[in-house]
PDB file of N, CA and C in Angstrom:
ATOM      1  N   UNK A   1     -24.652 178.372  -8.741  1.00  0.00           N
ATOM      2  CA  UNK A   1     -24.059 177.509  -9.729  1.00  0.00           C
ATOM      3  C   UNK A   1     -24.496 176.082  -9.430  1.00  0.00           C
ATOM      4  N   UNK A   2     -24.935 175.285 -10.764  1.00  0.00           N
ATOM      5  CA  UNK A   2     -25.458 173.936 -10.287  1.00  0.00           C
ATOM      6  C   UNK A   2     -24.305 172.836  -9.971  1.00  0.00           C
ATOM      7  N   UNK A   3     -24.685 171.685  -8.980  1.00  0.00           N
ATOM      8  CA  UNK A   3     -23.793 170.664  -9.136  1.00  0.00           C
ATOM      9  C   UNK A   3     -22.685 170.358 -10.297  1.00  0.00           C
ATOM     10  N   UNK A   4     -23.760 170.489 -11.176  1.00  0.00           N
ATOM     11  CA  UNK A   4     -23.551 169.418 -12.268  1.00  0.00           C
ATOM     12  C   UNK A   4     -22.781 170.812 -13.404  1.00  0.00           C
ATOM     13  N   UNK A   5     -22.944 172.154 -13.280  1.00  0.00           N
ATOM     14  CA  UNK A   5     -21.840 172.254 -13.962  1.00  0.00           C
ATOM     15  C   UNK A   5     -19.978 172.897 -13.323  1.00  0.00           C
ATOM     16  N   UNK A   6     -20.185 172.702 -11.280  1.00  0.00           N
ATOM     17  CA  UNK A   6     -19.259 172.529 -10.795  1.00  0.00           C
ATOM     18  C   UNK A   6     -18.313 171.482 -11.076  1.00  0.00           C
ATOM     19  N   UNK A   7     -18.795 170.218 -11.199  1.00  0.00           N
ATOM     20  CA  UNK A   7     -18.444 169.141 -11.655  1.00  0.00           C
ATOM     21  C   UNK A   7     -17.650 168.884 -12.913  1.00  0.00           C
ATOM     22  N   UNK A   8     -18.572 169.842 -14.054  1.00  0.00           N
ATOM     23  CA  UNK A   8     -17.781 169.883 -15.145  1.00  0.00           C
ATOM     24  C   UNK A   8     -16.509 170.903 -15.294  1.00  0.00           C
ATOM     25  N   UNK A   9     -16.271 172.244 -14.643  1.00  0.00           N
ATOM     26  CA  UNK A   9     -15.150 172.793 -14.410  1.00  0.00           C
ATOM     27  C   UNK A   9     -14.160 172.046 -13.682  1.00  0.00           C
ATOM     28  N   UNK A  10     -14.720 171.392 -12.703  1.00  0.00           N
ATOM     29  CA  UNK A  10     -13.906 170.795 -12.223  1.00  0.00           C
ATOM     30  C   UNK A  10     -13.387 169.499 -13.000  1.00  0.00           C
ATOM     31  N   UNK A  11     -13.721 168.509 -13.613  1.00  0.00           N
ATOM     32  CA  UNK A  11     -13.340 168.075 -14.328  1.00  0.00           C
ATOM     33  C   UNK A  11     -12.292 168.809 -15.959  1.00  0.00           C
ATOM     34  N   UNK A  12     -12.678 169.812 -16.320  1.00  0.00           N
ATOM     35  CA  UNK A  12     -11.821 170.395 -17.112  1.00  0.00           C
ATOM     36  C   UNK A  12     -10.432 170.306 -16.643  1.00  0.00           C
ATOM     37  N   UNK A  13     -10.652 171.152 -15.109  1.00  0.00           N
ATOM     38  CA  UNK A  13      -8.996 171.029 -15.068  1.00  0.00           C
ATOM     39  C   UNK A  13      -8.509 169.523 -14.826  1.00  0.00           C
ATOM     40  N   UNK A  14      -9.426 168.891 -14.136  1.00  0.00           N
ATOM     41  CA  UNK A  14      -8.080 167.409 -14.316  1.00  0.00           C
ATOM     42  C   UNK A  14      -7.859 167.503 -15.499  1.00  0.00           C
ATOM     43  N   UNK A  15      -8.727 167.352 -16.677  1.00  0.00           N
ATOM     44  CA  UNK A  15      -8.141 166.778 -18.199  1.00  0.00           C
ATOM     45  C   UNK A  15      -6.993 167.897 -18.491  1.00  0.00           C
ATOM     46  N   UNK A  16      -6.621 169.161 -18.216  1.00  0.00           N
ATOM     47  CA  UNK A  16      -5.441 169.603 -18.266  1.00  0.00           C
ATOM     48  C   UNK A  16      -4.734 169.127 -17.720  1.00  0.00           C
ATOM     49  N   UNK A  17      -4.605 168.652 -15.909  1.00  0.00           N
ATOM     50  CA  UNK A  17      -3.477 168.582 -15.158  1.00  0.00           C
ATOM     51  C   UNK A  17      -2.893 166.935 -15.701  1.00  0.00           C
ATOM     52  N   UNK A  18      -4.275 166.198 -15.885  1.00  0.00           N
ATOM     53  CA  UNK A  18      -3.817 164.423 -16.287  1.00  0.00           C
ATOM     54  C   UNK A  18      -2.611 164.098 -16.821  1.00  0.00           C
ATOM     55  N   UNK A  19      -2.505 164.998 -18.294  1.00  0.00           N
ATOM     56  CA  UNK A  19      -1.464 164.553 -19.145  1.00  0.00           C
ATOM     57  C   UNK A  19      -0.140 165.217 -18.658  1.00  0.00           C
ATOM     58  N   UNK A  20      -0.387 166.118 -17.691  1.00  0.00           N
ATOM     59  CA  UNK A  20       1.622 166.310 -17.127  1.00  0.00           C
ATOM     60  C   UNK A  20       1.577 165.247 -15.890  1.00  0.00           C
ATOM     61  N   UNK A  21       0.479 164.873 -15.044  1.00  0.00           N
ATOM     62  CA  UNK A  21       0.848 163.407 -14.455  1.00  0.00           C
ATOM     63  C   UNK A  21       1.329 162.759 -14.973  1.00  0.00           C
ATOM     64  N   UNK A  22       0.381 161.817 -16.303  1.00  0.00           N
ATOM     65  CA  UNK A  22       1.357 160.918 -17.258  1.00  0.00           C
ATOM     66  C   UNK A  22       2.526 161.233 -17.703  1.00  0.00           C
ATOM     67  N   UNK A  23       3.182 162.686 -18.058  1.00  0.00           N
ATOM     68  CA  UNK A  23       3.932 162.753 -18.249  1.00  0.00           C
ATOM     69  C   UNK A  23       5.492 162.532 -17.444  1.00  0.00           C
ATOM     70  N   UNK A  24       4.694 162.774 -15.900  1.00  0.00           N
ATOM     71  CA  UNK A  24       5.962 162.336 -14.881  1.00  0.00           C
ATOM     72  C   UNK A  24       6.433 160.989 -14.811  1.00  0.00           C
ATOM     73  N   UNK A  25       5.109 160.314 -15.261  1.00  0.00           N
ATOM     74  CA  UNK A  25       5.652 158.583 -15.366  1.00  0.00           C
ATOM     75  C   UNK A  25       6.912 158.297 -16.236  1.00  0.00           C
ATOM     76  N   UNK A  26       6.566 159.268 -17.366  1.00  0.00           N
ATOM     77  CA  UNK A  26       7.328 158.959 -17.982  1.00  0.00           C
ATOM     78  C   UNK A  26       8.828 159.411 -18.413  1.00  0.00           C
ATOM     79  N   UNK A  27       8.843 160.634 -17.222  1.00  0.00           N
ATOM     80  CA  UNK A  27      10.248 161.574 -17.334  1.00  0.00           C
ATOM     81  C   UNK A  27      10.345 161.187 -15.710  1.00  0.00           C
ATOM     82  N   UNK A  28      10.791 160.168 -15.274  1.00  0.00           N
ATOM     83  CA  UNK A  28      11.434 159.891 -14.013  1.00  0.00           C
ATOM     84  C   UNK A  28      12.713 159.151 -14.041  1.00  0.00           C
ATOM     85  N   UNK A  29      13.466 159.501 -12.955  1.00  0.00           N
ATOM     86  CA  UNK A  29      14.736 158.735 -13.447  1.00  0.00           C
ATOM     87  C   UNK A  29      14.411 157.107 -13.118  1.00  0.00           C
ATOM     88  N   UNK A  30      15.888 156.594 -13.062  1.00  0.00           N
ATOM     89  CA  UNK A  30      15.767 155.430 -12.348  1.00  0.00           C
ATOM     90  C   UNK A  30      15.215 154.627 -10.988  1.00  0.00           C
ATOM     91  N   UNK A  31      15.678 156.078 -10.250  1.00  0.00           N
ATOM     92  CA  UNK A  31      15.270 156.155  -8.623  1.00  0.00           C
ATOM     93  C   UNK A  31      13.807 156.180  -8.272  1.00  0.00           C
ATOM     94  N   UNK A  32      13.036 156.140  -9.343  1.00  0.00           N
ATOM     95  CA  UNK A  32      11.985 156.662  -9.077  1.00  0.00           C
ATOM     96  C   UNK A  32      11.435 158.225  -9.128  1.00  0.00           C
ATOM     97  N   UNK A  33      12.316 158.845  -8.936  1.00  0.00           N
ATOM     98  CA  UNK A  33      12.357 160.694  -8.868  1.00  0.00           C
ATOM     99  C   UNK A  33      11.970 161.260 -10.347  1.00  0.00           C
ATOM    100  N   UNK A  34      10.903 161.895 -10.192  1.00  0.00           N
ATOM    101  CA  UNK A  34      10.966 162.601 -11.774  1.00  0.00           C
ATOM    102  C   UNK A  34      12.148 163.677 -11.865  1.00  0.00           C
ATOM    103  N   UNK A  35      12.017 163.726 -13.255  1.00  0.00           N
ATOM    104  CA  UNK A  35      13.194 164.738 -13.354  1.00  0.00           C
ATOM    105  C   UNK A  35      12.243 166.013 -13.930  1.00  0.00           C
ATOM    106  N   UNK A  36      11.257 166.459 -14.166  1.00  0.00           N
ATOM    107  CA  UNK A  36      10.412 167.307 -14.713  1.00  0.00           C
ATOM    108  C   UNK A  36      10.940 168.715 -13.674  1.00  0.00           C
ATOM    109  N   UNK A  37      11.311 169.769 -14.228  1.00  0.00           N
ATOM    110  CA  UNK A  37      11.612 171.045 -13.351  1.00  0.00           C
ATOM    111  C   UNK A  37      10.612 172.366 -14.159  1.00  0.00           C
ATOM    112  N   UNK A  38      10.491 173.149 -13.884  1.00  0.00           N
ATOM    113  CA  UNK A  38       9.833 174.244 -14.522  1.00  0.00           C
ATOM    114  C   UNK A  38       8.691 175.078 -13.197  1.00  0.00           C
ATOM    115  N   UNK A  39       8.012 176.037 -13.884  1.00  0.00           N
ATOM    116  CA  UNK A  39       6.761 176.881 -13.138  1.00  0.00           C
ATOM    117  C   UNK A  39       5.802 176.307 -14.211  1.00  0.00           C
ATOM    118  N   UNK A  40       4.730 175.832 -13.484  1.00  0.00           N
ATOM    119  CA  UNK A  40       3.163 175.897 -14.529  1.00  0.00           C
ATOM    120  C   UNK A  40       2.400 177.461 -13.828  1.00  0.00           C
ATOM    121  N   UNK A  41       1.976 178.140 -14.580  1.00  0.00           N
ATOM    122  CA  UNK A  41       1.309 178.956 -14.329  1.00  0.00           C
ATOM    123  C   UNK A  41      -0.098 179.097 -14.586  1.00  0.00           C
ATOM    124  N   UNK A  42      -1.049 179.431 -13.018  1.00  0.00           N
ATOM    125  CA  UNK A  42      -2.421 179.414 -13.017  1.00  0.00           C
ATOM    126  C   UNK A  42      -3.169 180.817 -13.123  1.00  0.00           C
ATOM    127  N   UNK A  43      -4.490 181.176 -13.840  1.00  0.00           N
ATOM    128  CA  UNK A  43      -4.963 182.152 -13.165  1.00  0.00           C
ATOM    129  C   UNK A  43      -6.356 181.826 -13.441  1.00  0.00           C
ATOM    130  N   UNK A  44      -7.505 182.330 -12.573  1.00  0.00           N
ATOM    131  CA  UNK A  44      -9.078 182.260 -13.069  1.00  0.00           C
ATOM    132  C   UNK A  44      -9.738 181.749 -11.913  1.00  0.00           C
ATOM    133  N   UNK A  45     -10.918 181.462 -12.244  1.00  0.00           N
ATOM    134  CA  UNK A  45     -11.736 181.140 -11.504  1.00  0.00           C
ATOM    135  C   UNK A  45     -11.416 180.998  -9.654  1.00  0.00           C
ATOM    136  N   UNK A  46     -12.447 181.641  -9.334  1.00  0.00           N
ATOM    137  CA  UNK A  46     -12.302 181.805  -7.666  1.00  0.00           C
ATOM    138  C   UNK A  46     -12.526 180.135  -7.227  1.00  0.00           C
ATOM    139  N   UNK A  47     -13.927 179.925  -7.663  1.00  0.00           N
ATOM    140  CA  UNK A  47     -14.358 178.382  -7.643  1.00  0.00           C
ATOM    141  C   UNK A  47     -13.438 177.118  -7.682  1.00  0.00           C
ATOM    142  N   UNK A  48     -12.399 177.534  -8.646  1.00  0.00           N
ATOM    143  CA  UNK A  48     -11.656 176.571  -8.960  1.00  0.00           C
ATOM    144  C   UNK A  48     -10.055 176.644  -8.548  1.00  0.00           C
ATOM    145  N   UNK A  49      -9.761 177.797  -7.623  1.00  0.00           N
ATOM    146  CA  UNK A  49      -8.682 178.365  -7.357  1.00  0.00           C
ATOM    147  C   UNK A  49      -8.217 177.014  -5.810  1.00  0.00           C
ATOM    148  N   UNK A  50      -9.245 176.891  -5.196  1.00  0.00           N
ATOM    149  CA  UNK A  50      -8.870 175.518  -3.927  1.00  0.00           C
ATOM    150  C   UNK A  50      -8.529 174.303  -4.235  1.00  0.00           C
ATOM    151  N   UNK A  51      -9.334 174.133  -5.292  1.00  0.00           N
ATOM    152  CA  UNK A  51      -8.846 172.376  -6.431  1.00  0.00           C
ATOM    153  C   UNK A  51      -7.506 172.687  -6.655  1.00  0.00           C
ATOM    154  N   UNK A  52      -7.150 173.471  -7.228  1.00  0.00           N
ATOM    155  CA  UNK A  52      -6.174 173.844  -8.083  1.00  0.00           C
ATOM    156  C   UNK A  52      -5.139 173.780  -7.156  1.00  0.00           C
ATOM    157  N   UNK A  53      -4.904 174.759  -6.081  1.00  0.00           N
ATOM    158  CA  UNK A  53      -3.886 174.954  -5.214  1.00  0.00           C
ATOM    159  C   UNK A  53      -3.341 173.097  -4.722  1.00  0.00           C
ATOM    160  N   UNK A  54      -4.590 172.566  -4.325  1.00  0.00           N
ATOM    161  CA  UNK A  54      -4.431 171.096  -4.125  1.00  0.00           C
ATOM    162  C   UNK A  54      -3.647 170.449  -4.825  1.00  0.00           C
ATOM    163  N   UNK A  55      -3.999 170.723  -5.796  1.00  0.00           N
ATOM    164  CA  UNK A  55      -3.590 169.479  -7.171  1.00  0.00           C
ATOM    165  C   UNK A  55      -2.231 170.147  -7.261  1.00  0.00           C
ATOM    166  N   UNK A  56      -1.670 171.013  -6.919  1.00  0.00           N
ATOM    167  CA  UNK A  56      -0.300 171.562  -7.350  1.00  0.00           C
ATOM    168  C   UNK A  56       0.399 171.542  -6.298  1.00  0.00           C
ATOM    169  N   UNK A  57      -0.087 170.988  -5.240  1.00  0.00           N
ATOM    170  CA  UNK A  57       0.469 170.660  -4.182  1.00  0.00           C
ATOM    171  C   UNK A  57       0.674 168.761  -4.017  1.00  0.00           C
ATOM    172  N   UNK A  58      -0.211 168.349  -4.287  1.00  0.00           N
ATOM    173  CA  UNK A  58      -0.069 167.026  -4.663  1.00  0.00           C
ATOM    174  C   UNK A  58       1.176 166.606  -5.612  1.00  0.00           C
ATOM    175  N   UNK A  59       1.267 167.350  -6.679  1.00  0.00           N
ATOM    176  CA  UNK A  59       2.103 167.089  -7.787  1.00  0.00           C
ATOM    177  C   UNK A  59       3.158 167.454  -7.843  1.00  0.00           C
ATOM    178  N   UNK A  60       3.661 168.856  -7.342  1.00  0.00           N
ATOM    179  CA  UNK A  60       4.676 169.144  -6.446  1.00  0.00           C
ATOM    180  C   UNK A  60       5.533 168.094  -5.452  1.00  0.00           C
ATOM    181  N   UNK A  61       4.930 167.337  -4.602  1.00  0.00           N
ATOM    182  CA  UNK A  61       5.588 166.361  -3.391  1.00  0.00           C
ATOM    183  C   UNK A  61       5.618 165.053  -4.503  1.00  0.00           C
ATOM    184  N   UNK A  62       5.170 164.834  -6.168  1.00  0.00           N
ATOM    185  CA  UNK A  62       5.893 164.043  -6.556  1.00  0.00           C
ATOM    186  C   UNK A  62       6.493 164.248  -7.516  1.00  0.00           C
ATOM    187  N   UNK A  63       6.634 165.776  -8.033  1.00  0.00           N
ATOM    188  CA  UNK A  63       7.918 166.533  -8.950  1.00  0.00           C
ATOM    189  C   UNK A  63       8.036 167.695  -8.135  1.00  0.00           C
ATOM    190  N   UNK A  64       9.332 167.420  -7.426  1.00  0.00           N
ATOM    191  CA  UNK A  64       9.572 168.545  -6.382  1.00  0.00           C
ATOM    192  C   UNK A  64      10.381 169.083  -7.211  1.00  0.00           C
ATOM    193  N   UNK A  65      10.765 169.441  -8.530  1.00  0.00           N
ATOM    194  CA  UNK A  65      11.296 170.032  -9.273  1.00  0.00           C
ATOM    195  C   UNK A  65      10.099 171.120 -10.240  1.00  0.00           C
ATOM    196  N   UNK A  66       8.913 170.856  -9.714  1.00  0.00           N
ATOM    197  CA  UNK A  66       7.528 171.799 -10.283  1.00  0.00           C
ATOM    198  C   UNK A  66       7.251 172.258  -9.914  1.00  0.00           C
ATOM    199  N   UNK A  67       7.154 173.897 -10.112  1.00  0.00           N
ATOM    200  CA  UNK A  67       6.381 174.590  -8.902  1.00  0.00           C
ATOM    201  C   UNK A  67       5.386 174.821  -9.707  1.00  0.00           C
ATOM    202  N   UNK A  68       4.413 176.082  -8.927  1.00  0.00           N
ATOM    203  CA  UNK A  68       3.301 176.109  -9.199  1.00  0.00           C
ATOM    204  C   UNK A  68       3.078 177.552  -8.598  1.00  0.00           C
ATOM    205  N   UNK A  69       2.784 178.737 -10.000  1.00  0.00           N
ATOM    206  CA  UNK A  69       2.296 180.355  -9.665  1.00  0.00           C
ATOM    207  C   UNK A  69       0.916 180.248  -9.956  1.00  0.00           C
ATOM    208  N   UNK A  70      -0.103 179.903  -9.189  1.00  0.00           N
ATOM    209  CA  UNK A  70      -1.517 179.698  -9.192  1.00  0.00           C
ATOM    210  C   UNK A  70      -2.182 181.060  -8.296  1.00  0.00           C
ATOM    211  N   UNK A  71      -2.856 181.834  -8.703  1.00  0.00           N
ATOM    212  CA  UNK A  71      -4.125 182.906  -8.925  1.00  0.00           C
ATOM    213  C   UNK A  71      -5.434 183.576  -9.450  1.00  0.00           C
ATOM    214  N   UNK A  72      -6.189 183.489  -8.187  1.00  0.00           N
ATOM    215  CA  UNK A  72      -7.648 183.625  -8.352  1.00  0.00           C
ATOM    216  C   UNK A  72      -7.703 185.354  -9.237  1.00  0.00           C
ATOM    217  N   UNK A  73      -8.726 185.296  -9.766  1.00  0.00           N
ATOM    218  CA  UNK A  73      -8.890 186.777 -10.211  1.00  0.00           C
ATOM    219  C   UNK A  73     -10.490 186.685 -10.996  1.00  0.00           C
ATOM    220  N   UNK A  74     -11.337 185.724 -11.428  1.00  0.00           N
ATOM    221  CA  UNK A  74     -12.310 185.604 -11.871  1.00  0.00           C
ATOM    222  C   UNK A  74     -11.995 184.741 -13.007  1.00  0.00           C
ATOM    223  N   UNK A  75     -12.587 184.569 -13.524  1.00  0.00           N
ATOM    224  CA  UNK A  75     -12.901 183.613 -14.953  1.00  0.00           C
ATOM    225  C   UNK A  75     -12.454 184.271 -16.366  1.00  0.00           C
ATOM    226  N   UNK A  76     -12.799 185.672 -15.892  1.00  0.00           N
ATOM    227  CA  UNK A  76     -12.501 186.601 -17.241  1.00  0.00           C
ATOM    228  C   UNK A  76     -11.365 186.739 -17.428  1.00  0.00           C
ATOM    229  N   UNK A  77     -10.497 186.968 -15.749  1.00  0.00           N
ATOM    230  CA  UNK A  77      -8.893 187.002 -15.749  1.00  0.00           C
ATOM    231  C   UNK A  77      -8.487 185.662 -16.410  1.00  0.00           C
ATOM    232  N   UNK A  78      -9.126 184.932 -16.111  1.00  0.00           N
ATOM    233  CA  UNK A  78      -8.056 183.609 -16.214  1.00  0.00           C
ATOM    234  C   UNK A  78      -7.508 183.351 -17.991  1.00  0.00           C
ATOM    235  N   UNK A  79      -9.514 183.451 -18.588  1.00  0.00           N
ATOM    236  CA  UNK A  79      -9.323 183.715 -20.026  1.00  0.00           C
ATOM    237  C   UNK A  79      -8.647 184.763 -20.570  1.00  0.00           C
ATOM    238  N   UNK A  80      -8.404 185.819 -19.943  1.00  0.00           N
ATOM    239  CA  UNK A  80      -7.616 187.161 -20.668  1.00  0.00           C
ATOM    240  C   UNK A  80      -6.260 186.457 -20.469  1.00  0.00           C
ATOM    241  N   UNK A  81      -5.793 186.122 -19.354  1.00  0.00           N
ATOM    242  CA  UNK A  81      -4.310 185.822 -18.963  1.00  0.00           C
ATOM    243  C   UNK A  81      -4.079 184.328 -19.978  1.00  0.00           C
ATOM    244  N   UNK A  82      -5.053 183.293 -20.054  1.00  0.00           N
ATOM    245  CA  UNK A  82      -4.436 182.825 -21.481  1.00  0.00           C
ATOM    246  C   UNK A  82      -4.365 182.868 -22.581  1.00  0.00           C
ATOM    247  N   UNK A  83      -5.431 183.969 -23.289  1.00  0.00           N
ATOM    248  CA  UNK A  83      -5.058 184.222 -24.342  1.00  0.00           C
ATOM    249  C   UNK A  83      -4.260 185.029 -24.791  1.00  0.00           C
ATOM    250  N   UNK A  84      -3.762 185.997 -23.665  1.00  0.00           N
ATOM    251  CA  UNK A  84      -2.441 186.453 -23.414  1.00  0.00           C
ATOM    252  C   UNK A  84      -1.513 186.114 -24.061  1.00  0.00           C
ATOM    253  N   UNK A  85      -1.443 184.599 -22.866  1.00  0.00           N
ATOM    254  CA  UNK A  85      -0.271 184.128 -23.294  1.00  0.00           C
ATOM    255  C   UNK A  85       0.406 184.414 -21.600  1.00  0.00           C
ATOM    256  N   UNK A  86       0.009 185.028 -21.045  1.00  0.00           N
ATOM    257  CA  UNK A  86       0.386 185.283 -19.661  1.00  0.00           C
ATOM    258  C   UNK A  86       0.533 183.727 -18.553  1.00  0.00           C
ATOM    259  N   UNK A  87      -0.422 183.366 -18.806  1.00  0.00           N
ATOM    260  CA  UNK A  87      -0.497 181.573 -18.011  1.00  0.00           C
ATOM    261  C   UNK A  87      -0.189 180.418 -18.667  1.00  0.00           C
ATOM    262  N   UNK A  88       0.026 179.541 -18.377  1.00  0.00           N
ATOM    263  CA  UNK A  88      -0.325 177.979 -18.921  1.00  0.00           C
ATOM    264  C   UNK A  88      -1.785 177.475 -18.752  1.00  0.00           C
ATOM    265  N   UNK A  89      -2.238 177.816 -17.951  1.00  0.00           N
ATOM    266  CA  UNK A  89      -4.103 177.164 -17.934  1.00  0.00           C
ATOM    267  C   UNK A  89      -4.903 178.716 -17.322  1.00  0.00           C
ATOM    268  N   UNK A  90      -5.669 178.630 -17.749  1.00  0.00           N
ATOM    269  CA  UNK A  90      -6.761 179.611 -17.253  1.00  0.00           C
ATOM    270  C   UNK A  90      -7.585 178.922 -16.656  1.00  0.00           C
ATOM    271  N   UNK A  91      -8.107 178.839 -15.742  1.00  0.00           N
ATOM    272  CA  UNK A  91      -9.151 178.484 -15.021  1.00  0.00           C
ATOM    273  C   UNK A  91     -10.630 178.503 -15.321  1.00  0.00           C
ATOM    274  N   UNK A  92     -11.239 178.798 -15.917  1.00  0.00           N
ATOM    275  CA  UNK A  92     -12.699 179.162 -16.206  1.00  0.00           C
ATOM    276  C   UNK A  92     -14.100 178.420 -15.992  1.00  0.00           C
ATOM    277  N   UNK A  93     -14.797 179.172 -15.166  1.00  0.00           N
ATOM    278  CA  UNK A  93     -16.039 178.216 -14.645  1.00  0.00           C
ATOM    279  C   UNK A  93     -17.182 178.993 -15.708  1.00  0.00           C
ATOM    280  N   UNK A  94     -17.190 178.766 -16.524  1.00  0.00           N
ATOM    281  CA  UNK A  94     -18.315 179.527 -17.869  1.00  0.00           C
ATOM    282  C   UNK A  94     -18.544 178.662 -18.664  1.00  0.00           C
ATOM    283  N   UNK A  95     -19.042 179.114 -19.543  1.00  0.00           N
ATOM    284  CA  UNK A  95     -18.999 178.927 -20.864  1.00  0.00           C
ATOM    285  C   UNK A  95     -17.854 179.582 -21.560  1.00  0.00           C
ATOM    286  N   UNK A  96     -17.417 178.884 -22.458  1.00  0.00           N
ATOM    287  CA  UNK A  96     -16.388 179.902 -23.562  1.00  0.00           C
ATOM    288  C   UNK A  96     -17.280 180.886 -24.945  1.00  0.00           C
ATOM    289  N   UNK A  97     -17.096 181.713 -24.857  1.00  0.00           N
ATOM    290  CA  UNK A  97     -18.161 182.805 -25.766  1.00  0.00           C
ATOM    291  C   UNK A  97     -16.771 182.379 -27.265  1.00  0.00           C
ATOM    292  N   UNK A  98     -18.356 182.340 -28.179  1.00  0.00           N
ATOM    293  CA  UNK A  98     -17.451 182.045 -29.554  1.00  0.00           C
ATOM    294  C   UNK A  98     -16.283 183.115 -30.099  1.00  0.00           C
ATOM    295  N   UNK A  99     -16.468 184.486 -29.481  1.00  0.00           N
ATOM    296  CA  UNK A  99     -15.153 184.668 -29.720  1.00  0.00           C
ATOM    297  C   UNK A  99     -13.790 184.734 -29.033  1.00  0.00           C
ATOM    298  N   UNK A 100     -13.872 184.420 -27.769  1.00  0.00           N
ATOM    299  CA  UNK A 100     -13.075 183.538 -27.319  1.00  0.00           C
ATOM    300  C   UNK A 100     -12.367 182.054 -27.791  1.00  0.00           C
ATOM    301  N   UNK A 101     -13.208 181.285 -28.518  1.00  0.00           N
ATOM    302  CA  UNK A 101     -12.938 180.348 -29.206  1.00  0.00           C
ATOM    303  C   UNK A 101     -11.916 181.023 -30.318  1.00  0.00           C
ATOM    304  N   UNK A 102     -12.200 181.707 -31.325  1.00  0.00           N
ATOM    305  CA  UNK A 102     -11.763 182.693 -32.218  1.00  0.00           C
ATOM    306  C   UNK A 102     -10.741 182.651 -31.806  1.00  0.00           C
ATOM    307  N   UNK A 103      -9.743 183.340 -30.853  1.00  0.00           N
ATOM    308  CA  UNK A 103      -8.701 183.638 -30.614  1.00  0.00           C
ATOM    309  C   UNK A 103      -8.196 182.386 -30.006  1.00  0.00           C
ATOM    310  N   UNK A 104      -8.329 181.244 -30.101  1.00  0.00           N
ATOM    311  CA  UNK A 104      -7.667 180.049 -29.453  1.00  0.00           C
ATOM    312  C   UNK A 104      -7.795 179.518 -28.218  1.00  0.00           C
ATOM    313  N   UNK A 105      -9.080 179.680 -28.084  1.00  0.00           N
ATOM    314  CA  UNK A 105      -9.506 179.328 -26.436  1.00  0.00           C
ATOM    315  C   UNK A 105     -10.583 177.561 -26.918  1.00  0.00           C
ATOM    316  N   UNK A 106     -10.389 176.872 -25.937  1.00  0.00           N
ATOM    317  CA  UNK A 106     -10.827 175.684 -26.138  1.00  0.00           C
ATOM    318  C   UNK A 106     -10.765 175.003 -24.344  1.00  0.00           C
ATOM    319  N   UNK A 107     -12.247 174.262 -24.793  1.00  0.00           N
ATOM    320  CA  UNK A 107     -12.811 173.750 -23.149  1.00  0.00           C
ATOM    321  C   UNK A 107     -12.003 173.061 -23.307  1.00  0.00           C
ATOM    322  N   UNK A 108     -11.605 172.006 -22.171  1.00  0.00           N
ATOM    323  CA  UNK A 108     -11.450 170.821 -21.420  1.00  0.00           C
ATOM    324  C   UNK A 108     -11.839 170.457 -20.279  1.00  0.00           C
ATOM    325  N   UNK A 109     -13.008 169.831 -20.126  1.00  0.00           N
ATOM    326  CA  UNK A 109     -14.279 169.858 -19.391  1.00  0.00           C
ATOM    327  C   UNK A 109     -13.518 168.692 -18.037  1.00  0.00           C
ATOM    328  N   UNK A 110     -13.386 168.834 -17.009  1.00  0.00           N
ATOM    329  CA  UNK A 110     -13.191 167.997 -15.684  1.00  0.00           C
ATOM    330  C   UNK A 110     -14.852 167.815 -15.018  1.00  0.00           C
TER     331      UNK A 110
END
């Protein structure tokens, strides 16, 4: 796999994870403490399964009210498990095949 399209999976998932950062800015109490509680759920890519664990560990120690069910299984899992409906993000180090698109699948390139 080249640099340059590690780079871009990896960039996908920040542009998923970014906007629930911003979002803690903006659901914190007074104290500083977010108030954000819930599970985000991960599955996909092997490649992208160590970023991931990171970043949900990072974000976690500043919404300790977030956890995080994150699992490797391949790329194909990750896309089956969101178009499911099974996850919140799929992981995927590919391309998205147009009929994947079809059923509601869409990049967000990191």
């Amino acid at each position: 796999m080249s640099k340059h399209y590690q780079f871009g999976s990896a960039f996908a998932i920040l542009l998923v994870i970014a906007p629930l950062l911003v979002g803690c800015a903006a659901g914190t109490t007074g104290s500083g403490e977010s108030d954000l509680q819930g599970t985000i759920t991960v599955s996909g890519a092997w490649a992208l399964y160590p970023m991931m664990v990171r970043w949900g560990e990072e974000f976690h120690k500043a919404n300790p009210g977030v956890e995080f069910d994150i699992s490797a299984g391949g790329a194909g899992k990750g896309m089956a498990d969101a178009l499911a409906g099974a996850v919140d993000i799929g992981m995927v180090s590919r391309d998205i095949a147009p009929e994947e698109e079809a059923k509601g699948a869409f990049r967000i390139a990191v």
